[in-house]
C-alpha atoms as a PDB file:
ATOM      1  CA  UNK A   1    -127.120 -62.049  64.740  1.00  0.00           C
ATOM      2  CA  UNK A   2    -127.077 -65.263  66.462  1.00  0.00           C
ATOM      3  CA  UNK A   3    -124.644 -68.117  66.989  1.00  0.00           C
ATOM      4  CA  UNK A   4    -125.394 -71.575  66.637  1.00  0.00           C
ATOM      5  CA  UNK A   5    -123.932 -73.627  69.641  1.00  0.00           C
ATOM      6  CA  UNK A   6    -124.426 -77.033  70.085  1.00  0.00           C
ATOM      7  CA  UNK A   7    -125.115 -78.964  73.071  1.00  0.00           C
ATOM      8  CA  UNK A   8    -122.671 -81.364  74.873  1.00  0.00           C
ATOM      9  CA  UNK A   9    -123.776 -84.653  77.329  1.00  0.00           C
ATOM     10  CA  UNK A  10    -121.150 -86.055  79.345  1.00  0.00           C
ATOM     11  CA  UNK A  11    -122.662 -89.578  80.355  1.00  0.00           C
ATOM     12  CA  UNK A  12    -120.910 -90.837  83.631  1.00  0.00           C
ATOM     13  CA  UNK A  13    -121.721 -94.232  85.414  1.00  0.00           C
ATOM     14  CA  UNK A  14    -123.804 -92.557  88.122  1.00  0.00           C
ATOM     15  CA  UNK A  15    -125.112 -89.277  86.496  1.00  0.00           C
ATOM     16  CA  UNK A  16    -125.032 -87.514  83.245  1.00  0.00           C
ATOM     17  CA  UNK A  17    -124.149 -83.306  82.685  1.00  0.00           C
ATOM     18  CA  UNK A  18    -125.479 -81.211  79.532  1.00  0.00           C
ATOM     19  CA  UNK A  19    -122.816 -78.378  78.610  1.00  0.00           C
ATOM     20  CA  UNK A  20    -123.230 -75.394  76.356  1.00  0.00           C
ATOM     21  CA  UNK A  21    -120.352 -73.248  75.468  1.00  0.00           C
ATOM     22  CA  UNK A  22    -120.955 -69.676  75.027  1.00  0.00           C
ATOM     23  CA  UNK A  23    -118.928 -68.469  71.927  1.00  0.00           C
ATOM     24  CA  UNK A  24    -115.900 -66.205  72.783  1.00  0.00           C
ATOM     25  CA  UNK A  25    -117.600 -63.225  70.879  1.00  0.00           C
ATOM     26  CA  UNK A  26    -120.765 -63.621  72.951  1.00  0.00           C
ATOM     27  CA  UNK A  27    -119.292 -64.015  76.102  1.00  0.00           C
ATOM     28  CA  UNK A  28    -116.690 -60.918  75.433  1.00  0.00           C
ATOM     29  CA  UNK A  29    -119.600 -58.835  74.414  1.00  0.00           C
ATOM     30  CA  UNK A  30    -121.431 -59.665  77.727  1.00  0.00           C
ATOM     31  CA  UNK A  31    -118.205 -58.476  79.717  1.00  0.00           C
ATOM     32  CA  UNK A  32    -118.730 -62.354  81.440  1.00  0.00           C
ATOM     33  CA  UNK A  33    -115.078 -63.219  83.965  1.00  0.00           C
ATOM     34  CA  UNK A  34    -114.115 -66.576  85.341  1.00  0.00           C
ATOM     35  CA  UNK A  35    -115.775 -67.730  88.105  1.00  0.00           C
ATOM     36  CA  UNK A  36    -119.203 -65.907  86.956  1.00  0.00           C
ATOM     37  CA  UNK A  37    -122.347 -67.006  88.700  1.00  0.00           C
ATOM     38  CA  UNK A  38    -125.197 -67.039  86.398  1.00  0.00           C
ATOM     39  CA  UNK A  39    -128.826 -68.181  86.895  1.00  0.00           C
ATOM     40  CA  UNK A  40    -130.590 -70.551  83.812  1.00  0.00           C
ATOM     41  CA  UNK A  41    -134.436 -69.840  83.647  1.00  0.00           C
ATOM     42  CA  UNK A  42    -136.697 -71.720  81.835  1.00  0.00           C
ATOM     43  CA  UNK A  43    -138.903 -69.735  80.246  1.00  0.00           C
ATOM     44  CA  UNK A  44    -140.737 -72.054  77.933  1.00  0.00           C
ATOM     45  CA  UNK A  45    -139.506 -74.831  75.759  1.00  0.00           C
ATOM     46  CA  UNK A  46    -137.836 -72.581  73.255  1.00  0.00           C
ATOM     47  CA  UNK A  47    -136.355 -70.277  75.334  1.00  0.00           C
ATOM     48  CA  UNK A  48    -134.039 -70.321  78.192  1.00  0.00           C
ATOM     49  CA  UNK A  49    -132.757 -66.777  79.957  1.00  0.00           C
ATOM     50  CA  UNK A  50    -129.498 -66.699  81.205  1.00  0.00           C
ATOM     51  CA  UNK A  51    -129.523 -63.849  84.244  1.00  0.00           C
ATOM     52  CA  UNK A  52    -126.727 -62.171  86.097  1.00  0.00           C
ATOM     53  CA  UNK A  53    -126.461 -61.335  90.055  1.00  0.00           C
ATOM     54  CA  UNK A  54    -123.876 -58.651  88.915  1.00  0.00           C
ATOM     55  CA  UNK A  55    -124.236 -56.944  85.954  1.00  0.00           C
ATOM     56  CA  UNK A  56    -120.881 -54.707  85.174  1.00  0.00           C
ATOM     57  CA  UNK A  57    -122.049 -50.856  83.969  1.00  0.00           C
ATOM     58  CA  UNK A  58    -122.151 -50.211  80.424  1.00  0.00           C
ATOM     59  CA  UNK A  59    -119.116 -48.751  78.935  1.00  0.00           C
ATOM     60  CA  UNK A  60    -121.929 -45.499  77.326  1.00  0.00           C
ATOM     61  CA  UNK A  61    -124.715 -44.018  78.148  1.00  0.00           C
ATOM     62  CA  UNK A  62    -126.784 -44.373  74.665  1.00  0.00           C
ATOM     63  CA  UNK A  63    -129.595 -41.339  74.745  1.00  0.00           C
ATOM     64  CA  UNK A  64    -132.535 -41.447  72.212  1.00  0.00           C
ATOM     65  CA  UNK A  65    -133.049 -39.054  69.668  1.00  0.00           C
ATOM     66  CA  UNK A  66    -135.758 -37.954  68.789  1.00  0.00           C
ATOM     67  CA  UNK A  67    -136.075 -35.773  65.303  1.00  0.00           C
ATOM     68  CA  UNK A  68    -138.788 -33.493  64.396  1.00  0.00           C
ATOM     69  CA  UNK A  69    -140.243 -34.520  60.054  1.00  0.00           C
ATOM     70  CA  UNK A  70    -140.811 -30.817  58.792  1.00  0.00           C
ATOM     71  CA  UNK A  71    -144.359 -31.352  57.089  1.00  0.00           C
ATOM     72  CA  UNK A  72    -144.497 -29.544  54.169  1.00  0.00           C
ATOM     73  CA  UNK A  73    -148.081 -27.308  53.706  1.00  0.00           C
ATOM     74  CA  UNK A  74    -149.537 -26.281  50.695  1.00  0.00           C
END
């Protein structure tokens, strides 16, 4: 699911800023606290990666299952 953001320029007489809000969902999903330091890669025109010095742990341990399909023989 993703959620459209639009991006902000603040235009000041000697320089200009581009801002992008993350949406609270996203940013309570991602565990992200004030202050956060966070890196912006560009990975191609497209696509920019957002990545974390400290990543918090996740909250479970999710283990694959893996299930065995009974083949029927005749």
């Amino acid at each position: 699911m993703g959620f459209p953001t639009k991006v902000q320029l603040i235009k000041r007489k000697k320089s200009e800023q581009y801002y992008i809000n993350f949406p609270s969902a996203v940013a309570q999903a991602m565990e992200f606290s004030k202050g956060e330091t966070v890196e912006w890669i560009v990975h191609d025109k497209a696509h920019l990666i957002l990545a974390r010095q400290e990543v918090p742990p996740n909250p479970i341990n999710p283990q694959k299952k893996t299930t065995r399909r009974n083949s029927a023989r005749s």
